[in-house]
C-alpha atoms as a PDB file:
ATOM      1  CA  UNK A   1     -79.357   6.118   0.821  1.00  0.00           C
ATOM      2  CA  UNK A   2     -75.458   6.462  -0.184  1.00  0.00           C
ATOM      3  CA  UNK A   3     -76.689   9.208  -2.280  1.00  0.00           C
ATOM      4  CA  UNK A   4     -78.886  11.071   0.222  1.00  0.00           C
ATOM      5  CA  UNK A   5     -75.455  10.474   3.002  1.00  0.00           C
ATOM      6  CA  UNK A   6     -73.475  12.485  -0.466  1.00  0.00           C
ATOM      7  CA  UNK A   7     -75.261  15.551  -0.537  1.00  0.00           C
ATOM      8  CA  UNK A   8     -73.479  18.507  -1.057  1.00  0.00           C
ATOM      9  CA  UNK A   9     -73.371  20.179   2.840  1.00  0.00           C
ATOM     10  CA  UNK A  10     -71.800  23.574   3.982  1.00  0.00           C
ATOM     11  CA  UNK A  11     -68.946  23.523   6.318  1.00  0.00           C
ATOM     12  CA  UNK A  12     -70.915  25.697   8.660  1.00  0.00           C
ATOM     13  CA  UNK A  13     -74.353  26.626   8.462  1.00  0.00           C
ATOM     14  CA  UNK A  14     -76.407  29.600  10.983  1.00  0.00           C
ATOM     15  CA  UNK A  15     -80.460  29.338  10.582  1.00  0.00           C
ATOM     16  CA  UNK A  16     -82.581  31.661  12.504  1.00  0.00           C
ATOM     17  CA  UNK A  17     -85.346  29.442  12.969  1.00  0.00           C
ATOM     18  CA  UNK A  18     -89.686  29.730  13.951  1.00  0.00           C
ATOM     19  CA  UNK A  19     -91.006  27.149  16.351  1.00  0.00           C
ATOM     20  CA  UNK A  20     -95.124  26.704  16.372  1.00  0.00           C
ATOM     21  CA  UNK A  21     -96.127  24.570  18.732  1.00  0.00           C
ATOM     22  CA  UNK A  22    -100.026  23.492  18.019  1.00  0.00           C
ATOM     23  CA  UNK A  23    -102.425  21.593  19.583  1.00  0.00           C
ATOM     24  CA  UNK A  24    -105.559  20.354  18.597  1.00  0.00           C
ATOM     25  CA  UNK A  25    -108.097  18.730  20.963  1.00  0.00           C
ATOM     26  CA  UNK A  26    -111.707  18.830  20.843  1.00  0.00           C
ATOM     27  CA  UNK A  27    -111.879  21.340  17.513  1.00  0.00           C
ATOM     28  CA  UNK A  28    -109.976  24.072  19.286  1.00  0.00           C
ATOM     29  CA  UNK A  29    -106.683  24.859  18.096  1.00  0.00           C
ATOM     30  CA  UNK A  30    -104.338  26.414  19.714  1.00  0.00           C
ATOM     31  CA  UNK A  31    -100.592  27.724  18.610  1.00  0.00           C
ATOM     32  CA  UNK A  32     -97.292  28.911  20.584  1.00  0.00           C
ATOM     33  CA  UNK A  33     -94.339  30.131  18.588  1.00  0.00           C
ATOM     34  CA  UNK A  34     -90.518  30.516  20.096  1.00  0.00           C
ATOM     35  CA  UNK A  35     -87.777  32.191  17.943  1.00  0.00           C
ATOM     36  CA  UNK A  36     -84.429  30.283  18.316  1.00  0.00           C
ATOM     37  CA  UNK A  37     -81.623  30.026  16.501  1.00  0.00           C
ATOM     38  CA  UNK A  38     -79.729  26.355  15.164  1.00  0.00           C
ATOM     39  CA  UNK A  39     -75.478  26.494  14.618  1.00  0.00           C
ATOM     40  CA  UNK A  40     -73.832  23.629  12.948  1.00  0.00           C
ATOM     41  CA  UNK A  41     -70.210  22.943  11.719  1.00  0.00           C
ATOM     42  CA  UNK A  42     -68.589  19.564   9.929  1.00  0.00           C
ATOM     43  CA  UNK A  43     -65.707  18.024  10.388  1.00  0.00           C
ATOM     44  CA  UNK A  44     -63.592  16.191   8.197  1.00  0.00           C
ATOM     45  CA  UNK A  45     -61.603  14.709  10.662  1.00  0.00           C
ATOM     46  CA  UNK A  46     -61.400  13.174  14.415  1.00  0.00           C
ATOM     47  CA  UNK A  47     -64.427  11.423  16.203  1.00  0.00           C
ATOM     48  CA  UNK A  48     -66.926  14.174  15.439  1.00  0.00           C
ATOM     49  CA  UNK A  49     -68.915  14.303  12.172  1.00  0.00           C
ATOM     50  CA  UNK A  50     -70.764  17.597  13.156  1.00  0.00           C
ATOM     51  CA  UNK A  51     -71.352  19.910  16.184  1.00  0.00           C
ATOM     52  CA  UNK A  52     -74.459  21.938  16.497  1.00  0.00           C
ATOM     53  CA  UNK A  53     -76.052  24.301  18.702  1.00  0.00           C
ATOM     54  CA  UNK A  54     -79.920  25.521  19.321  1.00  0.00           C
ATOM     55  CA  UNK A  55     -80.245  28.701  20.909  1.00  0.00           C
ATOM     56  CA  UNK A  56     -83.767  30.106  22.437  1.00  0.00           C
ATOM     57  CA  UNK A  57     -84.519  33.747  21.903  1.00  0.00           C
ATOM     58  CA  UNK A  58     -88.032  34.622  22.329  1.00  0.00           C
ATOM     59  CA  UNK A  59     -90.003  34.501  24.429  1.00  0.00           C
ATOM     60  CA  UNK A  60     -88.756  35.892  27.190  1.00  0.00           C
ATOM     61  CA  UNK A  61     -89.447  32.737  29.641  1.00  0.00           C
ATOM     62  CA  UNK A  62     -87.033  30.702  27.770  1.00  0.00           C
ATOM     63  CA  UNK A  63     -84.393  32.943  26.468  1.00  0.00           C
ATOM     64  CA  UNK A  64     -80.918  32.069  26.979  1.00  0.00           C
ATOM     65  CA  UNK A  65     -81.799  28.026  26.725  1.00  0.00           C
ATOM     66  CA  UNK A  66     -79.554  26.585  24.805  1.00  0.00           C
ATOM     67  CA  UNK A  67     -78.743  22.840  23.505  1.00  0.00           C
ATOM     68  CA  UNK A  68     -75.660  21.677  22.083  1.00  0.00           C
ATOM     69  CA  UNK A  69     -75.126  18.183  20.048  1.00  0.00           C
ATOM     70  CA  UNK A  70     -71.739  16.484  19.448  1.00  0.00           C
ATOM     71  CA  UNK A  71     -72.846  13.932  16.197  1.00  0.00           C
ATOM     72  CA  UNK A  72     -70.075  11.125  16.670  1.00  0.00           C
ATOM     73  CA  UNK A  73     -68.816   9.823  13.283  1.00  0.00           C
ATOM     74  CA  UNK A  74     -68.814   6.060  14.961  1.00  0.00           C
ATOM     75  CA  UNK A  75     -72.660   6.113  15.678  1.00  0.00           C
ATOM     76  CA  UNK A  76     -71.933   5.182  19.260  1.00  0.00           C
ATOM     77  CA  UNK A  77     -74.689   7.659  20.596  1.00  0.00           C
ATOM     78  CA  UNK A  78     -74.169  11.530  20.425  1.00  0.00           C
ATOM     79  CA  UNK A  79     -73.423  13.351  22.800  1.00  0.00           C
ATOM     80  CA  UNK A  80     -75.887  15.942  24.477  1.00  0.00           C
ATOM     81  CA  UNK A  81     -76.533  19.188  26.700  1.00  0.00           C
ATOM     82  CA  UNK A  82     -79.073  21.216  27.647  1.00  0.00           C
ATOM     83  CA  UNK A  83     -78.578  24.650  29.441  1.00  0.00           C
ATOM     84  CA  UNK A  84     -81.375  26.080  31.479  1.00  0.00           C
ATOM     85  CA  UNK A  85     -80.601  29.663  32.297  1.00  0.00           C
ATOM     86  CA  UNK A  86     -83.319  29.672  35.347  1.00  0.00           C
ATOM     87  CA  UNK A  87     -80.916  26.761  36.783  1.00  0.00           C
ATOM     88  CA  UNK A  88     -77.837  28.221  35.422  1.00  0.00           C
ATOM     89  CA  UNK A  89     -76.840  24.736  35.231  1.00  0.00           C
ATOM     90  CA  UNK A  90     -75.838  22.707  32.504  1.00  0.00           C
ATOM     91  CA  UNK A  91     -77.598  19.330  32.126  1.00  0.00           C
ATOM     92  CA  UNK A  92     -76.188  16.168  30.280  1.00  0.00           C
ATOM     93  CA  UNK A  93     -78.972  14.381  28.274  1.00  0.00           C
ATOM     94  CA  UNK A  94     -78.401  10.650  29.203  1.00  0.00           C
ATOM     95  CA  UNK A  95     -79.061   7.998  26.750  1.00  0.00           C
ATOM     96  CA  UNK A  96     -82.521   6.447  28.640  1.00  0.00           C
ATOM     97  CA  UNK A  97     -84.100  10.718  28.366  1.00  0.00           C
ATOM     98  CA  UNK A  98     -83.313  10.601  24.745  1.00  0.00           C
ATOM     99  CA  UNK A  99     -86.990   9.595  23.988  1.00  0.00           C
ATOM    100  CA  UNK A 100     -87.932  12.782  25.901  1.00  0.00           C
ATOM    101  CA  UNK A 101     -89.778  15.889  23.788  1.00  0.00           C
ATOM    102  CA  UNK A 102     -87.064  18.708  23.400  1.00  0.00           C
ATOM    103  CA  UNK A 103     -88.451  21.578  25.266  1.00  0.00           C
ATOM    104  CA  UNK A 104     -92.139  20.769  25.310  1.00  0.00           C
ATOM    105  CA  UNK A 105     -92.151  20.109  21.593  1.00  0.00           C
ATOM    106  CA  UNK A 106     -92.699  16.597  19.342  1.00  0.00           C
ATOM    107  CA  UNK A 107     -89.070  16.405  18.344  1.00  0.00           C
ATOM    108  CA  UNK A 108     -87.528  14.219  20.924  1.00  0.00           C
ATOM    109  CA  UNK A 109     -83.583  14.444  22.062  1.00  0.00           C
ATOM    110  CA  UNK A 110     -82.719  11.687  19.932  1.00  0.00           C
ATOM    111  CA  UNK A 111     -84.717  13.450  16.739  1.00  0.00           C
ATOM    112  CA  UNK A 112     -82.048  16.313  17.258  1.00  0.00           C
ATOM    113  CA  UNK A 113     -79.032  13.373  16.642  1.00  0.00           C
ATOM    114  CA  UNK A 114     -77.582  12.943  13.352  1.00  0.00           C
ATOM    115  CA  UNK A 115     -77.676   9.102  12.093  1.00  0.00           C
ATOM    116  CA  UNK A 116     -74.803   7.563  10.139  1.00  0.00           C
ATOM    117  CA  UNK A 117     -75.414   5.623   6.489  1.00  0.00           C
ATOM    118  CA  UNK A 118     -74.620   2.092   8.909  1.00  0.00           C
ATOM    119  CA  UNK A 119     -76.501   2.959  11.529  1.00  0.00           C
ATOM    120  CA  UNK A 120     -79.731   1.040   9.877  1.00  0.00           C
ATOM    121  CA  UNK A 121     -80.325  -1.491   7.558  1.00  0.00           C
ATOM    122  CA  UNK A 122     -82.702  -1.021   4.420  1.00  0.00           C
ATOM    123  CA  UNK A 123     -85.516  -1.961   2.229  1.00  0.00           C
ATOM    124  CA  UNK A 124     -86.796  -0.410  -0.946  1.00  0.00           C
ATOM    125  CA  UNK A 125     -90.718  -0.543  -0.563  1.00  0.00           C
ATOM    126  CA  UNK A 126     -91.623   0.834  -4.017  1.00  0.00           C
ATOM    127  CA  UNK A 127     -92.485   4.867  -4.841  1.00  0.00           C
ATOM    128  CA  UNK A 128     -94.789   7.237  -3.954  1.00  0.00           C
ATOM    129  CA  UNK A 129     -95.882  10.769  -4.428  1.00  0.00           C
ATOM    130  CA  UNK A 130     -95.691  13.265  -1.831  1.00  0.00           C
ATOM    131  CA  UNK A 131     -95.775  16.736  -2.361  1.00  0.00           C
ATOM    132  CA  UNK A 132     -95.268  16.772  -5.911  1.00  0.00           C
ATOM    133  CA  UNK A 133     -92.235  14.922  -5.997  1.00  0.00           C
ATOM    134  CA  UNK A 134     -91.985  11.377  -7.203  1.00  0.00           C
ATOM    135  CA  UNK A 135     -90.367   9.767  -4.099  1.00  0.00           C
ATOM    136  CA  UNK A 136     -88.274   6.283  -2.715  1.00  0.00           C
ATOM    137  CA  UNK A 137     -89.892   4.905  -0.514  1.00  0.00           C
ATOM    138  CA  UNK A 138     -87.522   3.279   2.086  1.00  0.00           C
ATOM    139  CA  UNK A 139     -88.210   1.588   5.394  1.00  0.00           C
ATOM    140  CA  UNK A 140     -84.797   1.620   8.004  1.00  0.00           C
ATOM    141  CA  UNK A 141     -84.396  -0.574  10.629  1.00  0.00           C
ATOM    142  CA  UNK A 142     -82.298   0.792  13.340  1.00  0.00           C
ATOM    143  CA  UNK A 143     -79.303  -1.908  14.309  1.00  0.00           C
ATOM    144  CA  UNK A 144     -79.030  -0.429  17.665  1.00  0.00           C
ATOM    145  CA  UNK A 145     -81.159  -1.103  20.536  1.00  0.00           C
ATOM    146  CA  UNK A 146     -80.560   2.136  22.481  1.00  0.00           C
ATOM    147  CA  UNK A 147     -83.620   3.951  20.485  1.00  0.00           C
ATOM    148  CA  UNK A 148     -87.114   4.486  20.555  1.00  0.00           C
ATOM    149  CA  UNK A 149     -88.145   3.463  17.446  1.00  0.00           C
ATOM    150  CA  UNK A 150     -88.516   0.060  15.131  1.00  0.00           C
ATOM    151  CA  UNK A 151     -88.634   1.234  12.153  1.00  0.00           C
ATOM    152  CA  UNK A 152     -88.681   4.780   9.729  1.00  0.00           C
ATOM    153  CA  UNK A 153     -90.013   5.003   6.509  1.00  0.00           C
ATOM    154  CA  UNK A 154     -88.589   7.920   4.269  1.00  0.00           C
ATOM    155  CA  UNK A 155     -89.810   9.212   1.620  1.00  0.00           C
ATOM    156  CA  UNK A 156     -86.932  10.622  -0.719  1.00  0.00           C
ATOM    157  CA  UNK A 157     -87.217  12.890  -4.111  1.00  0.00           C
ATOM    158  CA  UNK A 158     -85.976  10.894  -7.119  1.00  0.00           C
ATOM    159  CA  UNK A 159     -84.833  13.544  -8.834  1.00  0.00           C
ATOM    160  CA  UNK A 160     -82.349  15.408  -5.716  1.00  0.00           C
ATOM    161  CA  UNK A 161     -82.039  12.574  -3.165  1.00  0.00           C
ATOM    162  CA  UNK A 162     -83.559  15.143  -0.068  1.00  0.00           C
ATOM    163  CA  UNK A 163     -85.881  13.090   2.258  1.00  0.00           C
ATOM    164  CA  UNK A 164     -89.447  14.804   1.761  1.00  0.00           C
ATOM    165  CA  UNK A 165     -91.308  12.395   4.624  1.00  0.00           C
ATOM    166  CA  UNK A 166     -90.677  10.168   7.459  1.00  0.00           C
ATOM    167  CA  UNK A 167     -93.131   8.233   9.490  1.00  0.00           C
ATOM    168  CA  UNK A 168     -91.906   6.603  12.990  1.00  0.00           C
ATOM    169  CA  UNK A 169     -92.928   3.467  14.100  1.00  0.00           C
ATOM    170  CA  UNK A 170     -92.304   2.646  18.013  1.00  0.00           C
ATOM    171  CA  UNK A 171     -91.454  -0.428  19.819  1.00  0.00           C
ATOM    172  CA  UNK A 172     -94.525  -1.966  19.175  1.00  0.00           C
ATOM    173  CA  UNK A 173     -94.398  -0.908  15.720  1.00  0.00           C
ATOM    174  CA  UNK A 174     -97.570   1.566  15.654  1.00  0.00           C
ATOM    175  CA  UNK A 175     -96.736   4.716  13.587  1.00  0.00           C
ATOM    176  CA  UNK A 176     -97.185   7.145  16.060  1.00  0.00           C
ATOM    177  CA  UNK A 177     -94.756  10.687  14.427  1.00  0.00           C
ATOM    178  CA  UNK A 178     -94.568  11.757  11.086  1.00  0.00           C
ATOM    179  CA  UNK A 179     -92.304  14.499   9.748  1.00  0.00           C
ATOM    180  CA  UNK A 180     -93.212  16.102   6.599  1.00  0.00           C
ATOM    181  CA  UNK A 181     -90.579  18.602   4.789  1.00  0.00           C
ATOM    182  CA  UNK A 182     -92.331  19.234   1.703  1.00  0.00           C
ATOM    183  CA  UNK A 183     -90.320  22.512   0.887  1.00  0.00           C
ATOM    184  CA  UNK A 184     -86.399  22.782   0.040  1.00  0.00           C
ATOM    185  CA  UNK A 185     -84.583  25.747  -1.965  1.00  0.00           C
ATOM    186  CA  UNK A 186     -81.325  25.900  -3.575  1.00  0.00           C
ATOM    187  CA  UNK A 187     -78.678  28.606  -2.510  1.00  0.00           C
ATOM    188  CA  UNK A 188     -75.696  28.243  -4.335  1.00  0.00           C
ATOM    189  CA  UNK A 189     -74.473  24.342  -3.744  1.00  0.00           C
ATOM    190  CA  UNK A 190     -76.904  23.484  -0.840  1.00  0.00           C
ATOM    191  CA  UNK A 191     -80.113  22.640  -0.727  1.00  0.00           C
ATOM    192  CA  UNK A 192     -82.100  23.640   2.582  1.00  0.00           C
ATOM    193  CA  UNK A 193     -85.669  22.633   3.841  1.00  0.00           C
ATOM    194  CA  UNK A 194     -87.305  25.966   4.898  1.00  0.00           C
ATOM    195  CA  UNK A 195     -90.240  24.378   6.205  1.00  0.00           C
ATOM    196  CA  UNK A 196     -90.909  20.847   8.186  1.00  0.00           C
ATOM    197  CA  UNK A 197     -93.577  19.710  10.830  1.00  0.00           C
ATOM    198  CA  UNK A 198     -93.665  16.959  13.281  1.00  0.00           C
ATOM    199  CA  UNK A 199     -96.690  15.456  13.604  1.00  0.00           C
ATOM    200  CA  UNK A 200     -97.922  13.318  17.239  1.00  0.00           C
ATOM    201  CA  UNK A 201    -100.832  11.234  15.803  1.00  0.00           C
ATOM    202  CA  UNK A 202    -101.034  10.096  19.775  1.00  0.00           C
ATOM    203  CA  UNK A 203    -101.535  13.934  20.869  1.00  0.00           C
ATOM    204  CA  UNK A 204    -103.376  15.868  18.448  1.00  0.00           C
ATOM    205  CA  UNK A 205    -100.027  18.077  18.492  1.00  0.00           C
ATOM    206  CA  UNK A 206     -97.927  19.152  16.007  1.00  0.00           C
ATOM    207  CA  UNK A 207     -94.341  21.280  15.416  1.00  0.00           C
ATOM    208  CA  UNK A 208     -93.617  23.509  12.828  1.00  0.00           C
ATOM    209  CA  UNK A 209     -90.048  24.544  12.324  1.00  0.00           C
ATOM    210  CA  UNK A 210     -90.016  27.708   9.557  1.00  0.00           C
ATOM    211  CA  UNK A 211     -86.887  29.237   8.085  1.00  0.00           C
ATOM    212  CA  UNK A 212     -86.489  33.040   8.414  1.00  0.00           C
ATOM    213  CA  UNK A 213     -82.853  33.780   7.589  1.00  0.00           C
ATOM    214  CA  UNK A 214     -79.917  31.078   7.047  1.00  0.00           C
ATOM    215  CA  UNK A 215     -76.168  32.178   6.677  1.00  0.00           C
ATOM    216  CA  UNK A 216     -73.185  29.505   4.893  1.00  0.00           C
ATOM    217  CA  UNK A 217     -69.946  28.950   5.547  1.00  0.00           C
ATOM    218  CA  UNK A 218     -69.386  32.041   7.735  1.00  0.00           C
ATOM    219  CA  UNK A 219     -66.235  29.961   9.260  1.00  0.00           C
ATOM    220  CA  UNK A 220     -67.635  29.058  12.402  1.00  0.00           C
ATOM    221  CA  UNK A 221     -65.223  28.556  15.874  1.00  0.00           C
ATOM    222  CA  UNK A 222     -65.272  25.859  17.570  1.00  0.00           C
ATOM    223  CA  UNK A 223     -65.495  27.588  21.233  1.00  0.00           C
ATOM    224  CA  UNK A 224     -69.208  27.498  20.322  1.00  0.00           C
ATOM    225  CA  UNK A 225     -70.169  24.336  20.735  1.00  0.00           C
ATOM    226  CA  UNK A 226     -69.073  24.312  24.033  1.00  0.00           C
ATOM    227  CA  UNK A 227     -70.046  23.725  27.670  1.00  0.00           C
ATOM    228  CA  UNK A 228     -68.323  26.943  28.700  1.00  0.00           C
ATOM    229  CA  UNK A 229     -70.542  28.485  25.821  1.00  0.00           C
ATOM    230  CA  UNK A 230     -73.821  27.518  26.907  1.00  0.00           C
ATOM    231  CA  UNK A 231     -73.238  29.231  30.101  1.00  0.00           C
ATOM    232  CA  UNK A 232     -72.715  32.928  28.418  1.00  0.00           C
ATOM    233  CA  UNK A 233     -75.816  32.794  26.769  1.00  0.00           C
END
């Protein structure tokens, strides 16, 4: 896991990101896909590890909603907003709607948080295969209470450290989400997943988050990740 918390990250990173939601009930699927785009920057230093930004831009009935993250570097909750251009008000996410779905998809608030190396405690559960990489499997136990889940099992590469899988277990420790990210690519130093999906095993629904253009170390201000931002959008 020390290994996986050492990968090689970009100081800034800009991803231009498509969002399918899909449902499946009784043999009819159907699909819904919003364009947005996801803004991140690291810090080295203070009580921030990273600030990021999601910003909606199609379709048209949810353009201008934006969300912005502050990942603290103690692991003493993030900090969250969410911006509803109908409202044009800014909303804080409080810790108890954290287990909320982020605009009507299966990532909740608290999926969108960054989690620090001591945030869990873990156990090596043997290896896998998934996706045609030999994989760790590792089960983390959250030390917090403040969460959703009991348990995560990740499934990580052996030969790159990236985490390929993750099932989530909830309180009463019935897997009930798995991620999959079966697809990275290299560019330069950093590795990036340019596909993943969510699956809800309780809804028959499913989220697919696909690449279309990312952008490195374009040095990033920090007026961005801002209240006062949100608003402009």
């Amino acid at each position: 896991m020390e290994k996986v918390d050492q990968i090689k990250s970009p100081y800034d990173i800009q991803t231009q990101i498509k969002m399918t939601l899909i449902s499946n009930k009784g043999g009819k699927k159907r699909s819904r896909s919003r364009v947005l785009t996801s803004i991140e920057k690291k810090y080295e230093n203070g009580i921030f590890k990273t600030k990021s930004l999601l910003l909606f831009s199609q379709p048209k009935e949810i353009k201008g909603t934006a969300f912005l993250n502050w990942d603290r570097v103690d692991g003493k909750g993030d900090d969250q907003w969410l911006y509803l251009p109908a409202l044009k008000k800014v909303k804080r996410i409080r810790t108890s709607d954290k287990s909320r779905s982020f605009q009507g998809s299966d990532f909740s608030y608290e999926d969108l948080s960054g989690r620090e190396l001591d945030s869990d405690e873990y156990k090596l559960l043997g290896e896998d295969l998934f996706a045609g990489s030999v994989c760790y499997k590792v089960r983390a136990i959250p030390l917090e209470k403040e969460t959703q889940y009991s348990s995560r099992i990740i499934w990580i590469d052996k030969n790159n450290f990236l985490m390929k899988k993750i099932e989530f277990f909830n309180k009463k420790n019935n897997l009930f989400k798995v991620l999959d990210i079966p697809n990275h690519v290299k560019n330069g130093d950093y590795w990036t997943a340019t596909k993943m999906t969510m699956y809800n095993l309780m809804k028959s629904h499913s989220t697919e988050l696909k690449v279309i253009e990312v952008n490195y170390d374009q040095g990033l201000k920090d007026n961005i990740f801002t209240e006062r931002y949100l608003k402009r959008q």
